[in-house]
PDB file of N, CA and C in Angstrom:
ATOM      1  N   UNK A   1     -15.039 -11.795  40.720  1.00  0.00           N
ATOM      2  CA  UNK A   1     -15.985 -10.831  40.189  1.00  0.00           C
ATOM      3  C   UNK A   1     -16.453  -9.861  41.268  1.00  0.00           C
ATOM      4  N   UNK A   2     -16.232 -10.394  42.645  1.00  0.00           N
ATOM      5  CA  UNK A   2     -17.071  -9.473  43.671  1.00  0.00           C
ATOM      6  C   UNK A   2     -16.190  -8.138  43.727  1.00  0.00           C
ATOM      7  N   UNK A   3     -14.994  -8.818  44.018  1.00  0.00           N
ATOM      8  CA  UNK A   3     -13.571  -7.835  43.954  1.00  0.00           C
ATOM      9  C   UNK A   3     -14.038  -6.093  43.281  1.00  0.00           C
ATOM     10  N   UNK A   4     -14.193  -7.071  41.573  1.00  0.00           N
ATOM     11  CA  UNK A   4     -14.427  -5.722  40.842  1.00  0.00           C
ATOM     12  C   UNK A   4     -15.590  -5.094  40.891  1.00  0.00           C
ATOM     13  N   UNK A   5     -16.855  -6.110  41.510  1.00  0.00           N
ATOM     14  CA  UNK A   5     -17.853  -5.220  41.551  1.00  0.00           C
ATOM     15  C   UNK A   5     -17.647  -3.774  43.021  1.00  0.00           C
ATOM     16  N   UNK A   6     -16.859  -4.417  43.928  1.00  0.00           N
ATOM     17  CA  UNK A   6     -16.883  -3.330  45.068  1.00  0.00           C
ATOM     18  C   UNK A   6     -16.043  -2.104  44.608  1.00  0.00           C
ATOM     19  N   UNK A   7     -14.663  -2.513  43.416  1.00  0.00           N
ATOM     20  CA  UNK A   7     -13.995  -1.920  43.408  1.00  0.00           C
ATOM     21  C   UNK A   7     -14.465  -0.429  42.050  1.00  0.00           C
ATOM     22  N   UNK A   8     -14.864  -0.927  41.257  1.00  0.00           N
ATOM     23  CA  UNK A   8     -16.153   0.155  40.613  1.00  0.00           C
ATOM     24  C   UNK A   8     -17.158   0.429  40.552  1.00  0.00           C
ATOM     25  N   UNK A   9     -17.741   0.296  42.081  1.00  0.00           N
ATOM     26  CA  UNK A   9     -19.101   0.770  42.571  1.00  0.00           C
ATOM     27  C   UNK A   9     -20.296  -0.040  42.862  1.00  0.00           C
ATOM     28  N   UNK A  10     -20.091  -1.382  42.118  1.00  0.00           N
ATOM     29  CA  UNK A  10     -20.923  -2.076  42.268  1.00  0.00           C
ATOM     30  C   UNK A  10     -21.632  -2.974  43.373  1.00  0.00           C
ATOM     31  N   UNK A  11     -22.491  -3.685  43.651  1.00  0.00           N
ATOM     32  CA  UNK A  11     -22.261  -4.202  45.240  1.00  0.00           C
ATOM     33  C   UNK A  11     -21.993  -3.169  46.761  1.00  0.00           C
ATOM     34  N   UNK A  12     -22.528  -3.932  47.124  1.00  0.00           N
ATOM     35  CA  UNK A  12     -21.793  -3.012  48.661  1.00  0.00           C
ATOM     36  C   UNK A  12     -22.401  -2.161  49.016  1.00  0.00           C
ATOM     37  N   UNK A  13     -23.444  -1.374  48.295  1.00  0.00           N
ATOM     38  CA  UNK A  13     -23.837  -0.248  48.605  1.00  0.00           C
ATOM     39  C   UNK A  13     -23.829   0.020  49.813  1.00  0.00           C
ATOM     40  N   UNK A  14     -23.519   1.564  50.250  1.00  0.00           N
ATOM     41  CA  UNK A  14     -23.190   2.393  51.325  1.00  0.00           C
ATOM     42  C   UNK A  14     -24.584   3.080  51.941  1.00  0.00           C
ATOM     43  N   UNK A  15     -25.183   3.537  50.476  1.00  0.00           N
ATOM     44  CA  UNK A  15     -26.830   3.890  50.664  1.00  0.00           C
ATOM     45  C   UNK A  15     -27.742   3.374  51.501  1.00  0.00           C
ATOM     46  N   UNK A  16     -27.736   4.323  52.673  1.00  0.00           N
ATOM     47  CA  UNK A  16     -28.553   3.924  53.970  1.00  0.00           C
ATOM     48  C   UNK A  16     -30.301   4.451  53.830  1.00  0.00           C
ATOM     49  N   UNK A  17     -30.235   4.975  52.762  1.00  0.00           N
ATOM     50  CA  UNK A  17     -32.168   5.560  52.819  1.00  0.00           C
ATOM     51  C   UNK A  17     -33.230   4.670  52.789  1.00  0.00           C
ATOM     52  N   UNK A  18     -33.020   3.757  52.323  1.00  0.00           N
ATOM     53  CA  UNK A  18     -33.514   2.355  52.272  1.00  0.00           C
ATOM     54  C   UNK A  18     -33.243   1.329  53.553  1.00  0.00           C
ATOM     55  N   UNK A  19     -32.781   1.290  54.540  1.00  0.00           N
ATOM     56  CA  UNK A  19     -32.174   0.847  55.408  1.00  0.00           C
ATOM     57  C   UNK A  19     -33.477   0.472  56.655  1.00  0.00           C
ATOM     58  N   UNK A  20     -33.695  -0.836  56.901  1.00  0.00           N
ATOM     59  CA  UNK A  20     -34.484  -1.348  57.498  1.00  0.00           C
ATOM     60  C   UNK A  20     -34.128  -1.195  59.099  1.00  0.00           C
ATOM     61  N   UNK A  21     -34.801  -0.427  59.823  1.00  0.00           N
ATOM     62  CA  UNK A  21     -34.376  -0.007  61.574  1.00  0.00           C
ATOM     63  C   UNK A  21     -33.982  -1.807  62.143  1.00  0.00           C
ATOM     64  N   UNK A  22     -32.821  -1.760  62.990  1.00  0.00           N
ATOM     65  CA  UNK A  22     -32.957  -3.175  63.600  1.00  0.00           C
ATOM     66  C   UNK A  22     -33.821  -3.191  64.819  1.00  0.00           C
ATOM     67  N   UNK A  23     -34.032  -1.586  65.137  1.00  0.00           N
ATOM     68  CA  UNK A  23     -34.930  -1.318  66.189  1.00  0.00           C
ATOM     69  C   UNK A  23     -35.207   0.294  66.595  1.00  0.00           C
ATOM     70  N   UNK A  24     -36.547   0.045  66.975  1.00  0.00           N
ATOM     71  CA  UNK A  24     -37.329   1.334  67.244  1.00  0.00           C
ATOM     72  C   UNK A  24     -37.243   1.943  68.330  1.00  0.00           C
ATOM     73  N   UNK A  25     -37.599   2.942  68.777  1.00  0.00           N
ATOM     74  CA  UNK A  25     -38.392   3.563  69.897  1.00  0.00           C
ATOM     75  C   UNK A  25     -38.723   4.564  70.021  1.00  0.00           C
ATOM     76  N   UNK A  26     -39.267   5.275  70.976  1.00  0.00           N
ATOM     77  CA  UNK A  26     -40.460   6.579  71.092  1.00  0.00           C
ATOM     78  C   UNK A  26     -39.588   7.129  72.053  1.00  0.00           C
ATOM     79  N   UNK A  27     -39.044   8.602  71.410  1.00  0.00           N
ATOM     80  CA  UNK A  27     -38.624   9.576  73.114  1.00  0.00           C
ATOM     81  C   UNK A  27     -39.422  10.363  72.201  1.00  0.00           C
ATOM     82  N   UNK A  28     -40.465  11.296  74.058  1.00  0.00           N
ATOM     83  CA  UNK A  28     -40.186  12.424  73.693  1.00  0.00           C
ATOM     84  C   UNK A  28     -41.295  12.860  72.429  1.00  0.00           C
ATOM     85  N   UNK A  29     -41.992  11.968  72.162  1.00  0.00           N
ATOM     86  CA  UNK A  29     -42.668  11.953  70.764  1.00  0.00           C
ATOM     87  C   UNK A  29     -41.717  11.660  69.060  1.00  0.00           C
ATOM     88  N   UNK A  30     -40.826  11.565  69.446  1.00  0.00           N
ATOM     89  CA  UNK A  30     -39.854  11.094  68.418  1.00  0.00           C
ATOM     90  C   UNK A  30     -40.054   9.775  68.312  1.00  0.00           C
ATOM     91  N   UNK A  31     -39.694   9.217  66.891  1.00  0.00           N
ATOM     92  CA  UNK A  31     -39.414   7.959  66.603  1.00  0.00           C
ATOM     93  C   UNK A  31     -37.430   7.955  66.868  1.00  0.00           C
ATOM     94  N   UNK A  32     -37.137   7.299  67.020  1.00  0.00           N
ATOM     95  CA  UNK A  32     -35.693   6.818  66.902  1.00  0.00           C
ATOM     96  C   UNK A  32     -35.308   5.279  66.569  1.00  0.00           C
ATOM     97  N   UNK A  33     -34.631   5.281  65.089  1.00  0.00           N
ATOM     98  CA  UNK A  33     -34.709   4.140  64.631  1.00  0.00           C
ATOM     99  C   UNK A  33     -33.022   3.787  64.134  1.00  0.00           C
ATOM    100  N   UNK A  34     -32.984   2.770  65.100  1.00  0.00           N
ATOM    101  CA  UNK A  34     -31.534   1.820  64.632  1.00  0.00           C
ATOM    102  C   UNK A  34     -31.453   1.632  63.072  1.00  0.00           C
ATOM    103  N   UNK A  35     -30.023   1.929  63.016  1.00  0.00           N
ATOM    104  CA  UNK A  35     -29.714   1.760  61.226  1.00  0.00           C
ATOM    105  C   UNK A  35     -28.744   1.717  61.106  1.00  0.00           C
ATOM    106  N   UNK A  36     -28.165   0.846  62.040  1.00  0.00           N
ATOM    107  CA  UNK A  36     -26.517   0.598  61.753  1.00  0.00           C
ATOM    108  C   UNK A  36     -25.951  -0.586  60.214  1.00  0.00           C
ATOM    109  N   UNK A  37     -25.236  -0.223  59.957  1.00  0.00           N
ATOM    110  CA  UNK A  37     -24.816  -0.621  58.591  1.00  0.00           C
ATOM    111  C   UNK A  37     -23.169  -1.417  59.122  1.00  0.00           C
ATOM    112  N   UNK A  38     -22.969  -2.495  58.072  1.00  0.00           N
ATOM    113  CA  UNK A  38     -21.371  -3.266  58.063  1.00  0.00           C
ATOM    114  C   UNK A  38     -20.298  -1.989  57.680  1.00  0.00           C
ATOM    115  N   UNK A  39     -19.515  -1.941  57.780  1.00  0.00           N
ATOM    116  CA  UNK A  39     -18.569  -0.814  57.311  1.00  0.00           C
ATOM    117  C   UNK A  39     -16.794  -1.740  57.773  1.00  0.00           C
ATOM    118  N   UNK A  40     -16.456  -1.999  56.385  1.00  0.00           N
ATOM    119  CA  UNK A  40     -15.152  -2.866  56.908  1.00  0.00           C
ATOM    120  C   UNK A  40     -15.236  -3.518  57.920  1.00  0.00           C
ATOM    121  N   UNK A  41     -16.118  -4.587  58.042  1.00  0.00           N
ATOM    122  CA  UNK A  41     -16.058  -5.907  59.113  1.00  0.00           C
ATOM    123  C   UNK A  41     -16.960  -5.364  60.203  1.00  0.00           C
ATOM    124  N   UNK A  42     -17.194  -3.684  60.448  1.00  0.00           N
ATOM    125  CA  UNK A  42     -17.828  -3.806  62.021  1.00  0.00           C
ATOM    126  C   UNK A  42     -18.838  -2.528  61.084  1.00  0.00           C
ATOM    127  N   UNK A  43     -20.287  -3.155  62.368  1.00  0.00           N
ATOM    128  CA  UNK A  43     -20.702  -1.936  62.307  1.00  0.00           C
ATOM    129  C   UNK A  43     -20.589  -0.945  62.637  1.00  0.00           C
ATOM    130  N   UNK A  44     -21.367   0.246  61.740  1.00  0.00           N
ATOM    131  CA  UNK A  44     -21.436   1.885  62.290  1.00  0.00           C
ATOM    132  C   UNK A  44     -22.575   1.789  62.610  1.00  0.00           C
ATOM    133  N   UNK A  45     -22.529   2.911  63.665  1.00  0.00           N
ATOM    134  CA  UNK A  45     -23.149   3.404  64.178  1.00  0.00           C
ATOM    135  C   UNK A  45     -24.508   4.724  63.452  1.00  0.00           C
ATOM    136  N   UNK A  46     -24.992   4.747  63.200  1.00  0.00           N
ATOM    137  CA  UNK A  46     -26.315   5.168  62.339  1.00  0.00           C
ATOM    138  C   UNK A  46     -27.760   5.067  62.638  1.00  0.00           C
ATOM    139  N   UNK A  47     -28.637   6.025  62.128  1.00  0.00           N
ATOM    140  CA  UNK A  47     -30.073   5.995  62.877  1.00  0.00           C
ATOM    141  C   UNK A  47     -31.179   6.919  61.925  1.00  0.00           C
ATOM    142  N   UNK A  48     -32.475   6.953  62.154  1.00  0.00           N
ATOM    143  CA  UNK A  48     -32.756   8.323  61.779  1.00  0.00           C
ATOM    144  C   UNK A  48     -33.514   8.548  62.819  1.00  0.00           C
ATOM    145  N   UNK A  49     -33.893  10.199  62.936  1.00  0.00           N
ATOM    146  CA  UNK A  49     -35.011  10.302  64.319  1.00  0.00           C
ATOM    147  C   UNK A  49     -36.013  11.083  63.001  1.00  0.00           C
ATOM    148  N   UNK A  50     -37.584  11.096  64.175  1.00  0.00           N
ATOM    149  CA  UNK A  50     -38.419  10.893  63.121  1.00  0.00           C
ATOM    150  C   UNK A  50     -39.201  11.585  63.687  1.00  0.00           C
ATOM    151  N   UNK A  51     -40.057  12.271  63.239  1.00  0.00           N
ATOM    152  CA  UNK A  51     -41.251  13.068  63.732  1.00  0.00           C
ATOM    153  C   UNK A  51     -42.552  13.332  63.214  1.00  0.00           C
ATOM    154  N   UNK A  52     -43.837  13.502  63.173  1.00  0.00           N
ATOM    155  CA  UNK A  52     -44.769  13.920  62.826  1.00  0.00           C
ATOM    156  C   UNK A  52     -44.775  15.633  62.968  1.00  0.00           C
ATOM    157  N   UNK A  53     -45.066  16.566  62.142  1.00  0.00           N
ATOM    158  CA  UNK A  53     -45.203  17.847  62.768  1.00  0.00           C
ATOM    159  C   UNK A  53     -46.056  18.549  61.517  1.00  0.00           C
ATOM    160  N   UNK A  54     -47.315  18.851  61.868  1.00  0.00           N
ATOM    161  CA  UNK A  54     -48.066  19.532  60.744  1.00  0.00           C
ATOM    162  C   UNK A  54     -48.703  18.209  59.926  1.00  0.00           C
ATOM    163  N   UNK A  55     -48.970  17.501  59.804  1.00  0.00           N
ATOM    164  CA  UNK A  55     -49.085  15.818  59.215  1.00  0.00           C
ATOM    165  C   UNK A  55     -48.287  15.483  58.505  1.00  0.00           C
ATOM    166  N   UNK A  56     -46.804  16.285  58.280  1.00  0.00           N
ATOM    167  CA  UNK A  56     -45.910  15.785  57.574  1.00  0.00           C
ATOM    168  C   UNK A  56     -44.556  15.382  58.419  1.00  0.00           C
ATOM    169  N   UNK A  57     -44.037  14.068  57.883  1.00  0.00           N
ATOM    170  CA  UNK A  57     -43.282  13.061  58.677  1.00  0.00           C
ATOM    171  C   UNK A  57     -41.911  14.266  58.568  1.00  0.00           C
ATOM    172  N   UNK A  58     -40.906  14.452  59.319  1.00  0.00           N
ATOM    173  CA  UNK A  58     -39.623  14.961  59.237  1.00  0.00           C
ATOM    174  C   UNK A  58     -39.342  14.243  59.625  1.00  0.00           C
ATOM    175  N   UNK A  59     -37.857  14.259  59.139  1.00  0.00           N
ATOM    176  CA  UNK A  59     -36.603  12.984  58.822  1.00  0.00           C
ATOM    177  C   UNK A  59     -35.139  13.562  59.342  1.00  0.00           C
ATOM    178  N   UNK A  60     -34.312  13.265  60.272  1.00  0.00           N
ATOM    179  CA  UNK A  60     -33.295  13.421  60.343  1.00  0.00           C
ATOM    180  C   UNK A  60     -32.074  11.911  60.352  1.00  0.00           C
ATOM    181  N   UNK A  61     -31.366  11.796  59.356  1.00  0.00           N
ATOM    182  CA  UNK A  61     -30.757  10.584  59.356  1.00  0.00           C
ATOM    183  C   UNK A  61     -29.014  11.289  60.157  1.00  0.00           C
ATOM    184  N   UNK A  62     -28.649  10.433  60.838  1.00  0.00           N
ATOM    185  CA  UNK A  62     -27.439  10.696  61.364  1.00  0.00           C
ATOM    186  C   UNK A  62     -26.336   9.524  60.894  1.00  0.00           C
ATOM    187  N   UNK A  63     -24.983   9.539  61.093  1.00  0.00           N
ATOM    188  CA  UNK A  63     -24.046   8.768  61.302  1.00  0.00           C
ATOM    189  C   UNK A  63     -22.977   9.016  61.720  1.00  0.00           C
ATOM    190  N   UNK A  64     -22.627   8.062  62.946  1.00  0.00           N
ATOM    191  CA  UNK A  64     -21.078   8.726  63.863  1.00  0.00           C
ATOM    192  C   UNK A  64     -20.400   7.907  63.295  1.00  0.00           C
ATOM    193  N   UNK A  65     -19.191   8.079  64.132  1.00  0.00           N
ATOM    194  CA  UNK A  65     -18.229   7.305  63.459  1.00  0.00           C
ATOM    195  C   UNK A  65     -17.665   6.380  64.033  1.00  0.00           C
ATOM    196  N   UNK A  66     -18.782   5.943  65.513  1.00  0.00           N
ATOM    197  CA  UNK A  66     -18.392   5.043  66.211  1.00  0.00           C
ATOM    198  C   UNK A  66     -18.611   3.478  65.767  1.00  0.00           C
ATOM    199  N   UNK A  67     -17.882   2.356  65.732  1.00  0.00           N
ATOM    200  CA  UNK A  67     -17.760   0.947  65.232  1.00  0.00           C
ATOM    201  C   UNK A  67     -17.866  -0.017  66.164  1.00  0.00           C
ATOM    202  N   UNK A  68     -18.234  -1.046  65.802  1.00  0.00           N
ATOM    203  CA  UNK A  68     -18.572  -2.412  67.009  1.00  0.00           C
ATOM    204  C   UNK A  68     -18.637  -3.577  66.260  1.00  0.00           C
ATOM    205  N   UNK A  69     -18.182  -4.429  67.185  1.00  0.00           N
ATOM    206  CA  UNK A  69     -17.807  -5.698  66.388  1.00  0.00           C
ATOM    207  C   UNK A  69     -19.293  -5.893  66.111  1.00  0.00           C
ATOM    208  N   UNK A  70     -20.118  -5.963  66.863  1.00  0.00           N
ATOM    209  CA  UNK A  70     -21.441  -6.752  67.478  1.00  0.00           C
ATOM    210  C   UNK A  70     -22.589  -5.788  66.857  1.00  0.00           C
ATOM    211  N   UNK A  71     -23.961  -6.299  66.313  1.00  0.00           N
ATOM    212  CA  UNK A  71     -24.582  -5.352  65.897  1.00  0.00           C
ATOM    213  C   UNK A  71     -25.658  -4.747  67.012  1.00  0.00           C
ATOM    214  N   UNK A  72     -25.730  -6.060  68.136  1.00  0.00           N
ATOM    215  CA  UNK A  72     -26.374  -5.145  69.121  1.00  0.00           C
ATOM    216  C   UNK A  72     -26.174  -3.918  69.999  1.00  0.00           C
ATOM    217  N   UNK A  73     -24.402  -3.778  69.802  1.00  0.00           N
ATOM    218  CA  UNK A  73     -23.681  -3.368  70.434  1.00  0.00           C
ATOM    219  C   UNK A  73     -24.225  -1.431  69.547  1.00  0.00           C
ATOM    220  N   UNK A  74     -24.225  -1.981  68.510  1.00  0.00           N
ATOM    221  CA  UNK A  74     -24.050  -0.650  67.462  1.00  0.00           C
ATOM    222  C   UNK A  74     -25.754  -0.225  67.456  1.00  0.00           C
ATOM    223  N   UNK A  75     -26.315  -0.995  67.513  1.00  0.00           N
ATOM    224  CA  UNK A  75     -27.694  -0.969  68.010  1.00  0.00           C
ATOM    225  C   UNK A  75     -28.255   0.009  68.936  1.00  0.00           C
ATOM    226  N   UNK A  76     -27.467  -0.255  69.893  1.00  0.00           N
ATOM    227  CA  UNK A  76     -28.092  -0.051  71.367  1.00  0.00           C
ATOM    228  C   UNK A  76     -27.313   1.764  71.536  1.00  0.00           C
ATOM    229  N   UNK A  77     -26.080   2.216  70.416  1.00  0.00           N
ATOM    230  CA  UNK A  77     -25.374   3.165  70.537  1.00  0.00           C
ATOM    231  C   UNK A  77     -26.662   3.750  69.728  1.00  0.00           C
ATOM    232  N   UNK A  78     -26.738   3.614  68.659  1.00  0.00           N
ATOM    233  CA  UNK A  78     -27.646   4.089  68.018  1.00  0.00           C
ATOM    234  C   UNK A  78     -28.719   5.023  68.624  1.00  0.00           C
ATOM    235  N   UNK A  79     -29.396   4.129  69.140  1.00  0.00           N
ATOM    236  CA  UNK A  79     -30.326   4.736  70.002  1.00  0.00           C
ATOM    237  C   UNK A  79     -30.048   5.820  70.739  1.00  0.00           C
ATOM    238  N   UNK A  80     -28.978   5.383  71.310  1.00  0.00           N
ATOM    239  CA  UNK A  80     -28.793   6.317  72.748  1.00  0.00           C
ATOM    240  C   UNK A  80     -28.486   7.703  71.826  1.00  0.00           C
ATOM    241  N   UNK A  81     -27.400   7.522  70.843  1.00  0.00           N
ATOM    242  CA  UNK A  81     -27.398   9.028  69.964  1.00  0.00           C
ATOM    243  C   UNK A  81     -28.437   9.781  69.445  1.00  0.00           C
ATOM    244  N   UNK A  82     -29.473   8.928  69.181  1.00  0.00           N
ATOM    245  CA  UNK A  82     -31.027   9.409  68.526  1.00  0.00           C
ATOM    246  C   UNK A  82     -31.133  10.296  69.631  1.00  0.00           C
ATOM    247  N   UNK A  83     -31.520   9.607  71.031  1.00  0.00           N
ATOM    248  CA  UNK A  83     -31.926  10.188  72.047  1.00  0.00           C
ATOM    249  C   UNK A  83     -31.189  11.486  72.755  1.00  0.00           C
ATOM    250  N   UNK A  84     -30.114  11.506  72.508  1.00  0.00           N
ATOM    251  CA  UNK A  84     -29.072  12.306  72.889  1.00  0.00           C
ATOM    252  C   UNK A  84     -29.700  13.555  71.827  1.00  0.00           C
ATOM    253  N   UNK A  85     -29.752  13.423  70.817  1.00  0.00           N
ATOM    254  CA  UNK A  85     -29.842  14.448  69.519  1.00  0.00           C
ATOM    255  C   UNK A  85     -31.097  15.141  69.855  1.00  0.00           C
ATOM    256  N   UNK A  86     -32.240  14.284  70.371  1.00  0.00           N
ATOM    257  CA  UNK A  86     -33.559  14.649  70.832  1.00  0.00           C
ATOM    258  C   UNK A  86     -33.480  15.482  71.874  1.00  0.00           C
ATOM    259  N   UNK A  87     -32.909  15.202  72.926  1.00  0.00           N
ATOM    260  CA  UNK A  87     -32.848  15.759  74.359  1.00  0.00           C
ATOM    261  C   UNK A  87     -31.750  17.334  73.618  1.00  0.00           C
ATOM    262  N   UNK A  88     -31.251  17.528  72.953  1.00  0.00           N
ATOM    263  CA  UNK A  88     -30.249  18.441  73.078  1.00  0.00           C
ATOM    264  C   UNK A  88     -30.779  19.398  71.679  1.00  0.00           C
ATOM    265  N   UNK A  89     -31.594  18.911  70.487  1.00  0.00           N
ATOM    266  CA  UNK A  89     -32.452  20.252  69.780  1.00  0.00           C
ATOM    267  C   UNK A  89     -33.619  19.628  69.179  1.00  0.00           C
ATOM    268  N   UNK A  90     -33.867  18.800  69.995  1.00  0.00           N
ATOM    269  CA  UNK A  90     -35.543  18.731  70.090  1.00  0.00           C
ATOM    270  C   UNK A  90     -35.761  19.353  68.653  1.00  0.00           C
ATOM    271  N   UNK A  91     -37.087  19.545  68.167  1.00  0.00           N
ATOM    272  CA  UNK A  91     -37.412  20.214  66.867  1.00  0.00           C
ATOM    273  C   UNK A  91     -36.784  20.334  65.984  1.00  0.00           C
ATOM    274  N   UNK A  92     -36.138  21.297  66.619  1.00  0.00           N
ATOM    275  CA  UNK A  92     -34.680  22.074  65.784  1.00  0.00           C
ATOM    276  C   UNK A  92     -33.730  21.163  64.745  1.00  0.00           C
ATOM    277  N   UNK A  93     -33.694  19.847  64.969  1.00  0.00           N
ATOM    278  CA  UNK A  93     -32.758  19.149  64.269  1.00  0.00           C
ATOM    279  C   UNK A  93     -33.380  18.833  62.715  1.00  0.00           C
ATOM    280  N   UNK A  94     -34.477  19.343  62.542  1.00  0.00           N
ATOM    281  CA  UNK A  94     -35.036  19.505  61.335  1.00  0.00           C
ATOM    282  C   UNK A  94     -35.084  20.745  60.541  1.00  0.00           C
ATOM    283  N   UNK A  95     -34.051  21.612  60.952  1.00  0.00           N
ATOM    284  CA  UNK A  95     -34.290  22.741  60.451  1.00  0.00           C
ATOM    285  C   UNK A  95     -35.216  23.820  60.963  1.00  0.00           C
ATOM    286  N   UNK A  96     -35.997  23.527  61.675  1.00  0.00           N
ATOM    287  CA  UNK A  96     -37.292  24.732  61.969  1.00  0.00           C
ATOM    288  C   UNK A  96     -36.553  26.030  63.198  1.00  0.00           C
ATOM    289  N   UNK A  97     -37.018  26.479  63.101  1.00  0.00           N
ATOM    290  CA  UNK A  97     -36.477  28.075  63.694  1.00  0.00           C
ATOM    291  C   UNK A  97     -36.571  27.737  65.330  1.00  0.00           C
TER     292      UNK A  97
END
């Protein structure tokens, strides 16, 4: 039954918006939050960075396409891409001018 549930949509979901951080941190005034997901046996690599600006939260969710057996492994990439994304358009990755 699992078979057919993956195979017409069911199960498995891919849908990361709901996706519980395996871990946090602060650059910069940013949140950056681990959100790596299973993807065929290994995780991806995934995150969102997060901001306060005006009292309203902005949201940027990312996903590379880098894989790891290990979830700390995909974890710890995570981050570093949040941070990378931060250091390189700051603000900007939300759209603002």
């Amino acid at each position: 039954m699992s078979f057919l549930k993956r195979l017409f949509g069911g199960g498995g979901s891919t849908d990361r918006a709901d996706a519980r951080p395996a871990k946090q941190i602060e650059h910069k005034g940013f949140t950056v939050a681990a959100t790596p997901y299973k993807n065929d046996g290994q995780y991806q690599t995934c995150g969102v960075v997060s901001k306060e600006i005006g009292g309203v939260v902005k949201e940027h969710r990312f996903v590379r396409a880098d894989r790891f057996a290990g979830l700390d492994d995909a974890v710890e990439v995570s981050l570093r891409k949040g941070q990378q994304i931060i250091d390189e358009q700051g603000e900007r990755v939300f759209g603002a001018s």
